[in-house]
N, C-alpha and C. Protein backbone atom coordinates (compact mmCIF):
# COMPACT_ATOMS: atom_id res chain seq x y z
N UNK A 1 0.86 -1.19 0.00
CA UNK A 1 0.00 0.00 0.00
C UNK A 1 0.89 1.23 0.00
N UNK A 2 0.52 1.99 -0.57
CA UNK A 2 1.48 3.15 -0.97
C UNK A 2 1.11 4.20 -0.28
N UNK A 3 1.99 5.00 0.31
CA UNK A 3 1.73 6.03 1.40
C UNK A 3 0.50 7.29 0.72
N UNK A 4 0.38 7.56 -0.75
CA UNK A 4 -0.56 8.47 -0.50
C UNK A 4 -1.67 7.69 -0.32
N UNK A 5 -1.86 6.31 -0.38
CA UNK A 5 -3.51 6.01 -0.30
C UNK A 5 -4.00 6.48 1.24
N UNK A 6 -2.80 6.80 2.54
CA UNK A 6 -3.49 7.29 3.57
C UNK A 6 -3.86 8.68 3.90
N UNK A 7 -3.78 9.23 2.81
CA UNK A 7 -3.65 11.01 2.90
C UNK A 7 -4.84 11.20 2.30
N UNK A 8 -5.68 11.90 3.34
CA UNK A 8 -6.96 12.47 3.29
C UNK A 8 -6.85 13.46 1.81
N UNK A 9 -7.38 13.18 0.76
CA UNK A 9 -7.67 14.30 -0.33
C UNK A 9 -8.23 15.42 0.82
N UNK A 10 -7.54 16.91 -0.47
CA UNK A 10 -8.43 18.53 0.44
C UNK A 10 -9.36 18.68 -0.12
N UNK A 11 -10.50 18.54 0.80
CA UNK A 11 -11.80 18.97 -0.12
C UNK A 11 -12.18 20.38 0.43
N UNK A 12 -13.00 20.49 -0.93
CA UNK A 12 -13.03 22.12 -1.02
C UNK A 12 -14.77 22.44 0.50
N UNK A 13 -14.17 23.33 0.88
CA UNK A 13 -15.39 23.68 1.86
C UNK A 13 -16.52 23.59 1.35
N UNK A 14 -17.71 23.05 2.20
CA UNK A 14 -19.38 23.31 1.56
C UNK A 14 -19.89 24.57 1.82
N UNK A 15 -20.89 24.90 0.58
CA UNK A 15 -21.32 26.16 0.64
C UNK A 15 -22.01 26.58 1.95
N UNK A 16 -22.49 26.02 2.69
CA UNK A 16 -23.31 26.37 3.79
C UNK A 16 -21.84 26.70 5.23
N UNK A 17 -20.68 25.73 5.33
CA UNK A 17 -20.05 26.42 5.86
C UNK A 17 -19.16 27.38 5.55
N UNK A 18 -18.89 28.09 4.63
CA UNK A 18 -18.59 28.90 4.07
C UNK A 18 -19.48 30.51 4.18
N UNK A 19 -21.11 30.36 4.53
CA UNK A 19 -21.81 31.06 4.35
C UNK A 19 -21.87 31.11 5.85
N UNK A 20 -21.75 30.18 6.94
CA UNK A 20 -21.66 30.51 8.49
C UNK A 20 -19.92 30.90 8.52
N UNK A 21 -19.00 31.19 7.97
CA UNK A 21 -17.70 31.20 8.46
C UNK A 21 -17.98 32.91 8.31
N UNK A 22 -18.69 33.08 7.10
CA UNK A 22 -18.62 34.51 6.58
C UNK A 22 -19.96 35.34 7.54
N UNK A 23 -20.86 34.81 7.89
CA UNK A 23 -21.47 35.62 8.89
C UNK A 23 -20.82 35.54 10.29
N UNK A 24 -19.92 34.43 10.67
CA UNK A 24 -19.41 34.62 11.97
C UNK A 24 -18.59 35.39 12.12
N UNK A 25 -17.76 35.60 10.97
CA UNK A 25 -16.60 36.94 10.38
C UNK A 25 -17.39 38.35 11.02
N UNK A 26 -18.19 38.74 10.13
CA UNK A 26 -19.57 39.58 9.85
C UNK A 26 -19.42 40.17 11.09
N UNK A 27 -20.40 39.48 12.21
CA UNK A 27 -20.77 39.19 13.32
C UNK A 27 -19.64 39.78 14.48
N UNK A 28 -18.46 39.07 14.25
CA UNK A 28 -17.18 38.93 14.96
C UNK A 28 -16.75 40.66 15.05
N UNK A 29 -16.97 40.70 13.64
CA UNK A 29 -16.18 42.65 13.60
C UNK A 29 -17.24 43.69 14.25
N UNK A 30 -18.29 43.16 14.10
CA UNK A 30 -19.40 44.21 14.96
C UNK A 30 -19.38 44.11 16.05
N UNK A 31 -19.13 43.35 16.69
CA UNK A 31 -18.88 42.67 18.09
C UNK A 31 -18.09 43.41 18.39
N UNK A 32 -16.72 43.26 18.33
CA UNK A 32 -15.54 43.89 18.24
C UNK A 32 -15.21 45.18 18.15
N UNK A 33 -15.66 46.00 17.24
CA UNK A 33 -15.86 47.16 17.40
C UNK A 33 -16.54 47.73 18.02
N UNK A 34 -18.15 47.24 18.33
CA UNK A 34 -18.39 47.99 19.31
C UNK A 34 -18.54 47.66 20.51
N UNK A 35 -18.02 46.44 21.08
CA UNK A 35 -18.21 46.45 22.01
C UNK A 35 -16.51 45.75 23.09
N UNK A 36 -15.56 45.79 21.97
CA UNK A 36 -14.48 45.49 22.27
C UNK A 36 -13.84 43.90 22.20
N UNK A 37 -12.76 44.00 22.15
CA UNK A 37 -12.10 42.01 22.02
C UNK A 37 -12.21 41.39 22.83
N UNK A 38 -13.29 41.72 23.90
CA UNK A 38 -13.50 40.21 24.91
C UNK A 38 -15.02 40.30 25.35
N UNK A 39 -15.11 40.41 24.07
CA UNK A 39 -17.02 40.53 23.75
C UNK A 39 -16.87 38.47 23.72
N UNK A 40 -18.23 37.73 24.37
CA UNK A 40 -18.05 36.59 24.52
C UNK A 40 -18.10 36.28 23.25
N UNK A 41 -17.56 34.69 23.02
CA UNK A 41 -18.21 34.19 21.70
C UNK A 41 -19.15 33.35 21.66
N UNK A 42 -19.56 32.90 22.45
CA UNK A 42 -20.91 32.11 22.79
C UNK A 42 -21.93 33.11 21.94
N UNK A 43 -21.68 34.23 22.66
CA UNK A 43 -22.93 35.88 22.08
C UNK A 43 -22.62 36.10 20.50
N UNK A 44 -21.25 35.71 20.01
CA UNK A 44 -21.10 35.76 18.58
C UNK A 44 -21.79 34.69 17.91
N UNK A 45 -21.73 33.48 18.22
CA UNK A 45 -21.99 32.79 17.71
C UNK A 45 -23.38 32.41 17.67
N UNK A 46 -23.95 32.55 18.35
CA UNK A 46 -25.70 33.24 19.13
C UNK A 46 -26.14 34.42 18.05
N UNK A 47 -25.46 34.96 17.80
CA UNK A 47 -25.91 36.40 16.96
C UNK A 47 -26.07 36.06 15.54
N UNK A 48 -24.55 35.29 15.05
CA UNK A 48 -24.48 34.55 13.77
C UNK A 48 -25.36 33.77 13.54
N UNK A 49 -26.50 32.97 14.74
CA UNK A 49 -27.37 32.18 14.38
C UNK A 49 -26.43 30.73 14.01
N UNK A 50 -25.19 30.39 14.47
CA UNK A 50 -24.99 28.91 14.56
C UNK A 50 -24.34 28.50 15.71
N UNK A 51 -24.35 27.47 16.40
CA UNK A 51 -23.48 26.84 17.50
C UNK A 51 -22.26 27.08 17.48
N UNK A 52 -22.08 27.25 18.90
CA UNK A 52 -20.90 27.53 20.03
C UNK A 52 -19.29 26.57 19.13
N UNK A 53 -19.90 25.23 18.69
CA UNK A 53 -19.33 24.56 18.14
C UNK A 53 -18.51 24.81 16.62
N UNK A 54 -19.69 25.30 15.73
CA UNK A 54 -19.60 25.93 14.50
C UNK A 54 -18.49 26.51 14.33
N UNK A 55 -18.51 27.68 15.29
CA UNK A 55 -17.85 28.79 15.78
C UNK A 55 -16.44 28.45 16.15
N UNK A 56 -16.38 27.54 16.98
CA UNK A 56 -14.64 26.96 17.30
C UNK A 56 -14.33 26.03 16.35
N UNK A 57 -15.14 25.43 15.67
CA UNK A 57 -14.46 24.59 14.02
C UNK A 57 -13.58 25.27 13.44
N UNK A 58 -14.37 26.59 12.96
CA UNK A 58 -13.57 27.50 12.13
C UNK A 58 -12.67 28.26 13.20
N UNK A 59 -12.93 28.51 14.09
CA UNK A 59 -12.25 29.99 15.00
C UNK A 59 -12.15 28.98 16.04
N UNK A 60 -10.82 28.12 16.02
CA UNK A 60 -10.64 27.55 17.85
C UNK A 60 -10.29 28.33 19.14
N UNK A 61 -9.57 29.41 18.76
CA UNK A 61 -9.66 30.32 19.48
C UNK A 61 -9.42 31.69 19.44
N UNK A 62 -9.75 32.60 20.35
CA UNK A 62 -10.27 34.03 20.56
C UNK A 62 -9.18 34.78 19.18
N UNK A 63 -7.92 34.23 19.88
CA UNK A 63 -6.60 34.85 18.74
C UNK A 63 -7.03 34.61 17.15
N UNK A 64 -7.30 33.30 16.93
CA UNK A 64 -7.87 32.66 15.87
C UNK A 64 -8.75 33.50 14.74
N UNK A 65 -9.75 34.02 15.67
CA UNK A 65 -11.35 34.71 15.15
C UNK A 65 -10.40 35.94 15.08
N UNK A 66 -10.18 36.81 15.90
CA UNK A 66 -9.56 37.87 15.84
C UNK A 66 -8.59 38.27 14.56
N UNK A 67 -7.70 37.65 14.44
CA UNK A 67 -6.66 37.09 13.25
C UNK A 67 -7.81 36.99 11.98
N UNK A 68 -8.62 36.44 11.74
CA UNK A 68 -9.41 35.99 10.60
C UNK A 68 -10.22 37.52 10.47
N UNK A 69 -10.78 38.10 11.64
CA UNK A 69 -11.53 39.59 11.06
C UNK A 69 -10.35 40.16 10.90
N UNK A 70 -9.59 40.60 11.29
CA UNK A 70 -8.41 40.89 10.80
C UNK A 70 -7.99 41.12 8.92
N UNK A 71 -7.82 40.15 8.84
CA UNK A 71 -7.02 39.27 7.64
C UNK A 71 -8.12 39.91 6.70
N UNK A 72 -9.73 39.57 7.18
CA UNK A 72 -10.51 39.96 6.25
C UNK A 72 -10.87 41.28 5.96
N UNK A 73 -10.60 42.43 6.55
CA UNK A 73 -10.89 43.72 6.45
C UNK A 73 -9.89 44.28 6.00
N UNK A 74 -8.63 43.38 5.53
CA UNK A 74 -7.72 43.87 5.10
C UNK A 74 -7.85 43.18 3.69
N UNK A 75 -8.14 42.07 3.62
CA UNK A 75 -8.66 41.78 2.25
C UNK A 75 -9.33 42.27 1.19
N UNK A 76 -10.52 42.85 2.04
CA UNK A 76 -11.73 43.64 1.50
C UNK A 76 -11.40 44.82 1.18
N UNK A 77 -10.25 45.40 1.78
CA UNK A 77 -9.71 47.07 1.21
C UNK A 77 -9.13 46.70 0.06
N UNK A 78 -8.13 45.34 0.25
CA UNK A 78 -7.85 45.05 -1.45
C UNK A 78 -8.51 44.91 -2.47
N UNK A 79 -9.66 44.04 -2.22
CA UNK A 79 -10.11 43.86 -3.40
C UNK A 79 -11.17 45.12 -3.57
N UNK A 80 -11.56 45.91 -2.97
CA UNK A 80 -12.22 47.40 -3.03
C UNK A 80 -11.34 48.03 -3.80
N UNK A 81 -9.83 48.22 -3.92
CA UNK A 81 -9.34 49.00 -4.30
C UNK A 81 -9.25 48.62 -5.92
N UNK A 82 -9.52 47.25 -6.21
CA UNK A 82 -9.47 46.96 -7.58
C UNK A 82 -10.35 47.17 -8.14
N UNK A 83 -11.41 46.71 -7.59
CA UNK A 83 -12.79 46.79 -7.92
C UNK A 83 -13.43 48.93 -8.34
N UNK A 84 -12.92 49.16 -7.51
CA UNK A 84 -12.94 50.96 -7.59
C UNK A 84 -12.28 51.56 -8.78
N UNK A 85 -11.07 50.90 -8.93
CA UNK A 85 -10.17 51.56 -9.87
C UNK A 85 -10.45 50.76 -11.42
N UNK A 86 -11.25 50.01 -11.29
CA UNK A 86 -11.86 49.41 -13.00
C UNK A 86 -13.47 49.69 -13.19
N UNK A 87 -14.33 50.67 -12.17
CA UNK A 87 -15.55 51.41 -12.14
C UNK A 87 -15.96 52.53 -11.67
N UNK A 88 -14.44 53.54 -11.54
CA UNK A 88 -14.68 54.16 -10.64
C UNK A 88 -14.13 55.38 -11.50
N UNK A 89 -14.31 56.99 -11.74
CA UNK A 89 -13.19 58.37 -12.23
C UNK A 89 -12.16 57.88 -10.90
N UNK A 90 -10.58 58.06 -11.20
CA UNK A 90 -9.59 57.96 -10.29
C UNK A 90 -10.15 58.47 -8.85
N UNK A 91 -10.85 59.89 -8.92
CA UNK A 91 -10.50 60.82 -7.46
C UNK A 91 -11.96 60.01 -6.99
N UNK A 92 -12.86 59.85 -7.46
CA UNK A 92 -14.17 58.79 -6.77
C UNK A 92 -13.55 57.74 -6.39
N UNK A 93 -12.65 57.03 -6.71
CA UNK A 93 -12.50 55.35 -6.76
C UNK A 93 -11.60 55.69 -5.30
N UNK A 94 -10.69 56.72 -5.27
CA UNK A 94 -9.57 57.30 -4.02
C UNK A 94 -10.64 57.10 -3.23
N UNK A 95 -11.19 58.21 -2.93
CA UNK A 95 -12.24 58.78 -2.38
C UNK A 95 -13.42 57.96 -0.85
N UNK A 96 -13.79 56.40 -2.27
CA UNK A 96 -14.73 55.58 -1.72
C UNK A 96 -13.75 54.57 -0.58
N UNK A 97 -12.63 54.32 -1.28
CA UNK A 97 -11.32 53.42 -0.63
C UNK A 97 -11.12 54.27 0.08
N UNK A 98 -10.94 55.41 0.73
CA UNK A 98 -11.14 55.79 1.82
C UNK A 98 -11.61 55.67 2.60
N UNK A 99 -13.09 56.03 2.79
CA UNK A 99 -13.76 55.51 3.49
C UNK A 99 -13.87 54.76 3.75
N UNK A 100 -13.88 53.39 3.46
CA UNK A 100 -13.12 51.91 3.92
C UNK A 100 -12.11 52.40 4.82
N UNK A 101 -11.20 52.77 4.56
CA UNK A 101 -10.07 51.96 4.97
C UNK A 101 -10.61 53.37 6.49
N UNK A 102 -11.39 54.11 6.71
CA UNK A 102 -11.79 54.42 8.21
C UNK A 102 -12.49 53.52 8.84
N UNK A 103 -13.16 52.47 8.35
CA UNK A 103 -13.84 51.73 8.71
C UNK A 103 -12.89 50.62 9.03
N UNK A 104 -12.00 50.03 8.04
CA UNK A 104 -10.91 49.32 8.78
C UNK A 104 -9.89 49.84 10.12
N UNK A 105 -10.10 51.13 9.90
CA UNK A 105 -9.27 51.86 11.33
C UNK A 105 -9.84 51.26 12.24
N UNK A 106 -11.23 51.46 12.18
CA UNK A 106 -12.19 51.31 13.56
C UNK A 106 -11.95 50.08 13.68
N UNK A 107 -12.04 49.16 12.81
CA UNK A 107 -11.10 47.80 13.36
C UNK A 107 -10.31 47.66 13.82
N UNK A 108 -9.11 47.84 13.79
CA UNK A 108 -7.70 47.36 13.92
C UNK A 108 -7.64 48.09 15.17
N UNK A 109 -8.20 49.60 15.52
CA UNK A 109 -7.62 50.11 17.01
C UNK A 109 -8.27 49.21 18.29
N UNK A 110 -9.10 48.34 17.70
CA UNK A 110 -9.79 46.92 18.77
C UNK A 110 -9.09 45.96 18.72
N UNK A 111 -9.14 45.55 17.38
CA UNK A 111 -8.07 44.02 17.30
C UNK A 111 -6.69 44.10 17.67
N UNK A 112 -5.66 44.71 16.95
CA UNK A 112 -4.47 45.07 16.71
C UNK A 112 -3.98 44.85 18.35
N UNK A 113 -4.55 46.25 19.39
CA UNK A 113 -3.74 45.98 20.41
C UNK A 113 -4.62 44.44 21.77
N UNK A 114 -5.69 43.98 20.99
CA UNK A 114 -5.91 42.47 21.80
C UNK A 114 -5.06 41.50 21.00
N UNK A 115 -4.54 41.66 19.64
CA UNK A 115 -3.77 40.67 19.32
C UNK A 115 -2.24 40.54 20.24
N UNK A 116 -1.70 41.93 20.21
CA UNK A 116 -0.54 41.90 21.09
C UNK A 116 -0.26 41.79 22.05
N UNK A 117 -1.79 41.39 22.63
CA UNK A 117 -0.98 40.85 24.39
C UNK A 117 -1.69 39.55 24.38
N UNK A 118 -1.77 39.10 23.47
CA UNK A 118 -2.17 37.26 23.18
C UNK A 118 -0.71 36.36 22.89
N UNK A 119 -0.27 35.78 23.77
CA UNK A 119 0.96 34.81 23.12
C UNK A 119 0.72 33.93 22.12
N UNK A 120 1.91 34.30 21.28
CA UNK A 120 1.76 33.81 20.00
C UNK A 120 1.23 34.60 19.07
N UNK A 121 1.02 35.53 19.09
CA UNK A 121 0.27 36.13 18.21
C UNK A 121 1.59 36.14 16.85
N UNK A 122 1.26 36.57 15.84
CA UNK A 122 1.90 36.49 15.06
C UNK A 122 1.80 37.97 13.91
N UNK A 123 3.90 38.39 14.35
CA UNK A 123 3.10 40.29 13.51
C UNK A 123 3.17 39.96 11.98
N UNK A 124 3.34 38.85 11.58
CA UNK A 124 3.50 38.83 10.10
C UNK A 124 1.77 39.25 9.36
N UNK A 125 1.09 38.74 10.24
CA UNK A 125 -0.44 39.26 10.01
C UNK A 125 -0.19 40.86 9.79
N UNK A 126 0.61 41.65 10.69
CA UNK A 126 0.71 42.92 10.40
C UNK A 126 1.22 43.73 9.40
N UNK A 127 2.12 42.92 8.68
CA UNK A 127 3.28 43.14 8.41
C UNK A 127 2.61 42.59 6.82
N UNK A 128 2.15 41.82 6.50
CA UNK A 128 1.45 41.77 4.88
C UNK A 128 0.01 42.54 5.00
N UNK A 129 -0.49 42.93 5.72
CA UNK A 129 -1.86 44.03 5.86
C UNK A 129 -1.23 45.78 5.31
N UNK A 130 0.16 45.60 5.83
CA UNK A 130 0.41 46.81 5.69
C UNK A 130 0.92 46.86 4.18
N UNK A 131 1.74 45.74 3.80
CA UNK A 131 1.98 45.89 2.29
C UNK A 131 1.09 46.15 1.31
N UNK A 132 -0.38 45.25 1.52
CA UNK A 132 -1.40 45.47 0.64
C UNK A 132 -1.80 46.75 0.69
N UNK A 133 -2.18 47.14 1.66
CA UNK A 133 -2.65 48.62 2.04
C UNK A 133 -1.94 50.02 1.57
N UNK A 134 -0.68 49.67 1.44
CA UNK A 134 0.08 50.86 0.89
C UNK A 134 0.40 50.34 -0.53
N UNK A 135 0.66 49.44 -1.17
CA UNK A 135 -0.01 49.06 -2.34
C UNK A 135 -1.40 49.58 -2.82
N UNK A 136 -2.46 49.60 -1.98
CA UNK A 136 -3.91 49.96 -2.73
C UNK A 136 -3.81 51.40 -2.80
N UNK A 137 -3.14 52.14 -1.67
CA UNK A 137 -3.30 53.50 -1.68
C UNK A 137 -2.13 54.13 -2.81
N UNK A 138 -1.13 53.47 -3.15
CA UNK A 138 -0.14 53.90 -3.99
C UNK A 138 -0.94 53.84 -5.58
N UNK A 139 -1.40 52.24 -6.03
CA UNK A 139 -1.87 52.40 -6.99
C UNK A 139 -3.51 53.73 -7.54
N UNK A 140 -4.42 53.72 -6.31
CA UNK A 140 -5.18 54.82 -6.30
C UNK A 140 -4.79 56.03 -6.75
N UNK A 141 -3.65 56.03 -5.65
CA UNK A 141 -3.29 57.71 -5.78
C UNK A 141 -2.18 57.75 -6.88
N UNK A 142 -1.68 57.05 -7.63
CA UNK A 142 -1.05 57.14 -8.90
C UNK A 142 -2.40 57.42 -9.87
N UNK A 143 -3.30 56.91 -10.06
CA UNK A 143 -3.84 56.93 -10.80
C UNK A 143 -4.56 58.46 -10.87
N UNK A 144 -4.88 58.65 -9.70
CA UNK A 144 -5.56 59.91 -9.82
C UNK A 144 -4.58 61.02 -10.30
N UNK A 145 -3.56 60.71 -9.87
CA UNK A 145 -2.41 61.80 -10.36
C UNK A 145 -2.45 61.73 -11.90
N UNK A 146 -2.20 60.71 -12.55
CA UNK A 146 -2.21 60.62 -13.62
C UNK A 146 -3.40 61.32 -14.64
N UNK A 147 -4.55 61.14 -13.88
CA UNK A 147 -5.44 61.77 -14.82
C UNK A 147 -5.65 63.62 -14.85
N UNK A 148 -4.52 63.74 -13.60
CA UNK A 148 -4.75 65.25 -13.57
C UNK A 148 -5.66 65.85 -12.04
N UNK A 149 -6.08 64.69 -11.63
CA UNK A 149 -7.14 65.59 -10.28
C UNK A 149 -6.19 65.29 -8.72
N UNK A 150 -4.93 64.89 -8.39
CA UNK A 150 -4.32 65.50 -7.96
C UNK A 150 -2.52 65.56 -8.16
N UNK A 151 -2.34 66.46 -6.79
CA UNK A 151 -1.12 67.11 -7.33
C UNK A 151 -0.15 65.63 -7.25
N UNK A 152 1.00 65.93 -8.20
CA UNK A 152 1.83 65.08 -8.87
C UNK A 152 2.87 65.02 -7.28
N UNK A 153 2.85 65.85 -6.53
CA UNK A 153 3.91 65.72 -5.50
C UNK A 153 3.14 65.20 -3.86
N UNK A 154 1.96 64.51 -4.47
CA UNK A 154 1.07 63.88 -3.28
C UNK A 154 1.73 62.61 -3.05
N UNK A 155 2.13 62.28 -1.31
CA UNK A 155 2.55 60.94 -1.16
C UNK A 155 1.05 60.70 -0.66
N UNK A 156 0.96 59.07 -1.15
CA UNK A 156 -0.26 58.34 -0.68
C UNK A 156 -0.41 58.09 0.96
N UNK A 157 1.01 58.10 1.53
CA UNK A 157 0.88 57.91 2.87
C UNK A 157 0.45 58.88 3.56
N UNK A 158 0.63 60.03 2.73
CA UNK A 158 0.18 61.07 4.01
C UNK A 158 -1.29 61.14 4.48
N UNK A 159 -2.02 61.01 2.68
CA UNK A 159 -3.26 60.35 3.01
C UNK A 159 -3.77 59.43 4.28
N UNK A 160 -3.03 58.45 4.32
CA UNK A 160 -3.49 57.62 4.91
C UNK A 160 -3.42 57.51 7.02
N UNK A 161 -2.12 58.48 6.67
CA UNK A 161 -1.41 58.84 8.32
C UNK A 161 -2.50 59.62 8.71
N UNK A 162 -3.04 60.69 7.81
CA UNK A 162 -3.99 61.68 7.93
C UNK A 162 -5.12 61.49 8.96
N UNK A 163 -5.58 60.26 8.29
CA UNK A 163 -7.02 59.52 8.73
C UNK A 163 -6.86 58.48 9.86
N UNK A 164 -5.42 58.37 10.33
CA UNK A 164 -5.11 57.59 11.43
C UNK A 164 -4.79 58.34 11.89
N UNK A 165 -4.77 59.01 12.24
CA UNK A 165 -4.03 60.70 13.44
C UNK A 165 -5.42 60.98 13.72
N UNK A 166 -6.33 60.96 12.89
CA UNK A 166 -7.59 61.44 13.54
C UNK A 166 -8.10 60.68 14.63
N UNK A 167 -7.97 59.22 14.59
CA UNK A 167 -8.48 57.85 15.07
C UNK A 167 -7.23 58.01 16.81
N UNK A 168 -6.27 58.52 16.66
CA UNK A 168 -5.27 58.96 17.53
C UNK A 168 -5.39 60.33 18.83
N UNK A 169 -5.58 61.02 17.29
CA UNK A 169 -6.16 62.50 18.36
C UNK A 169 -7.53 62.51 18.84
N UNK A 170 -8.55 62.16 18.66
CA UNK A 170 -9.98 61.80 18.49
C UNK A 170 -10.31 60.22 19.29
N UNK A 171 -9.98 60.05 20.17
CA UNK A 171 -10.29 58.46 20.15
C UNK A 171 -12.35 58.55 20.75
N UNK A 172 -12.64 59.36 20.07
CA UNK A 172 -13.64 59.13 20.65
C UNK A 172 -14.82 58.59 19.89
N UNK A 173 -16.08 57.78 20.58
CA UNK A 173 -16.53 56.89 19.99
C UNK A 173 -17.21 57.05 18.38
N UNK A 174 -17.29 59.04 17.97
CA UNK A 174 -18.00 59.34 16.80
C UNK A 174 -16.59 59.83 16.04
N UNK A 175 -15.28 59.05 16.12
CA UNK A 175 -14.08 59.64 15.30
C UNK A 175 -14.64 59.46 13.68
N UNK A 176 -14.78 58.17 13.75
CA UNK A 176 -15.08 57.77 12.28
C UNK A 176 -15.73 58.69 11.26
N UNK A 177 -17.10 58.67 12.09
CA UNK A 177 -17.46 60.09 11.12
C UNK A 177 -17.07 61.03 10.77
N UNK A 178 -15.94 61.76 11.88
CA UNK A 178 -15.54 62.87 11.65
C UNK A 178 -14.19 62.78 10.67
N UNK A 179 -13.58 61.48 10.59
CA UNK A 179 -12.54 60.92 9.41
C UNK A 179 -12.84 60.59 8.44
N UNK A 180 -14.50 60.05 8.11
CA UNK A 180 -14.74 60.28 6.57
C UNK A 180 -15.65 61.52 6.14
N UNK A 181 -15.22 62.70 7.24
CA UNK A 181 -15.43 63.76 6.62
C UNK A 181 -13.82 64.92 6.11
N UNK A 182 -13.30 64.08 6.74
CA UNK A 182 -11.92 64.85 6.41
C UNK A 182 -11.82 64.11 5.49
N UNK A 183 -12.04 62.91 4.89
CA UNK A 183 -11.40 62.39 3.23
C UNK A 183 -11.93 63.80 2.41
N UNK A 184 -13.03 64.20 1.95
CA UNK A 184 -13.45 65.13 1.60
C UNK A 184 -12.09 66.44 1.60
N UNK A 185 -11.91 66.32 2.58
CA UNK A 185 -11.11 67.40 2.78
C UNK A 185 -9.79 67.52 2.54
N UNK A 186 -9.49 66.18 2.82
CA UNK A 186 -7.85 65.67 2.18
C UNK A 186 -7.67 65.95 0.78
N UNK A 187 -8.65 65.37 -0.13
CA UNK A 187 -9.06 65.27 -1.38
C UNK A 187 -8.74 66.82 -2.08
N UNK A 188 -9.62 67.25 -1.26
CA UNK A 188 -9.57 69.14 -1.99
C UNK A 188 -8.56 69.85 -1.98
N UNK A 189 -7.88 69.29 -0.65
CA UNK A 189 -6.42 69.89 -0.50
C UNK A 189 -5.11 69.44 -1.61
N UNK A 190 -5.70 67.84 -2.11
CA UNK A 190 -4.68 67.63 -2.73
C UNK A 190 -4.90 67.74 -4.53
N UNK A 191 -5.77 68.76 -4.62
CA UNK A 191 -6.22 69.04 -6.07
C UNK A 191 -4.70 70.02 -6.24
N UNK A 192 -4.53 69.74 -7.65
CA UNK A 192 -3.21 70.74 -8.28
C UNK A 192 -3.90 72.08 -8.33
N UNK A 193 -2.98 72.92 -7.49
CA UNK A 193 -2.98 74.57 -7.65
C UNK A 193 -2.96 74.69 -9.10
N UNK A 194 -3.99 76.43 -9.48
CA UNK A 194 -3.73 76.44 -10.98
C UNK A 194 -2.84 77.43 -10.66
């Protein structure tokens, strides 16, 4: 008998857990944000509408779930940023990816510092979130430059420090709003002088 006949083939996930992994995700970041990283998960998984069990299949533990909303709100700015920039005028497509990525703020200032006092945590999670992210904002804000709506000597980071300084100076519970009202404002500032 030949050693692969004992190796479990990978089968691809069923649609139904796939559709509870993604509302426990869902679920997990609302939790989280508003009510902080040691919101129970019994109550997540209660909210998601599937068992306690469900819930630790996919997410065995707290670090686990945490790590996965994580991973995914950083995903979702990626593929937003593609998705924007093949339906979007450049300074709209900037604009909307903004606003995301305040909404990912409001994430990460929950997760980020419960991940770092979890042993084991792992910063490489941090550390490819940040590549994509300054990737989405580089290709955006190239593009908009390119078409002319802003100035050619705009770094994308400043953008982005911008809207995290607010989340910094502001920690208060209505920052968000008041950071996707400064995109607006970032935006205007960084139109080319005539």
């Amino acid at each position: 008998m030949s050693q692969d006949s004992h190796e479990t083939p990978s089968r691809k996930p069923r649609a139904d857990a796939l559709r509870n992994r993604e509302r426990i995700l869902d679920v997990a970041r609302a939790a989280f944000t508003g009510f902080g990283a040691d919101v129970s998960l019994d109550d997540i998984a209660r909210q998601a509408g599937v068992g306690p069990g469900t819930l630790y299949r996919h997410f065995p533990t707290r670090e686990a779930l945490l790590e996965a909303v994580y991973r995914t709100e950083v995903e979702k700015l990626a593929a937003a940023e593609r998705e924007f920039a093949t339906t979007m005028p450049p300074v709209d497509a900037l604009r909307k990816w903004m606003g995301l990525f305040v909404d990912y703020m409001a994430t990460k200032l929950i997760i980020v510092p419960a991940l770092n006092t979890m042993a084991g945590s792992s910063p490489k999670v941090m550390e490819s979130s940040g590549e994509l992210i300054r990737g989405a904002i580089n290709r955006l804000v190239t593009r908009a430059v390119e078409s002319g709506d802003l100035r050619p000597d705009l770094d994308p980071l400043d953008l982005l420090r911008a809207l995290a300084g607010i989340s910094n100076v502001a920690p208060v519970a209505d920052w968000p709003q008041s950071a996707k009202k400064m995109v607006d404002i970032l935006i205007l500032g960084s139109r080319p002088t005539p």
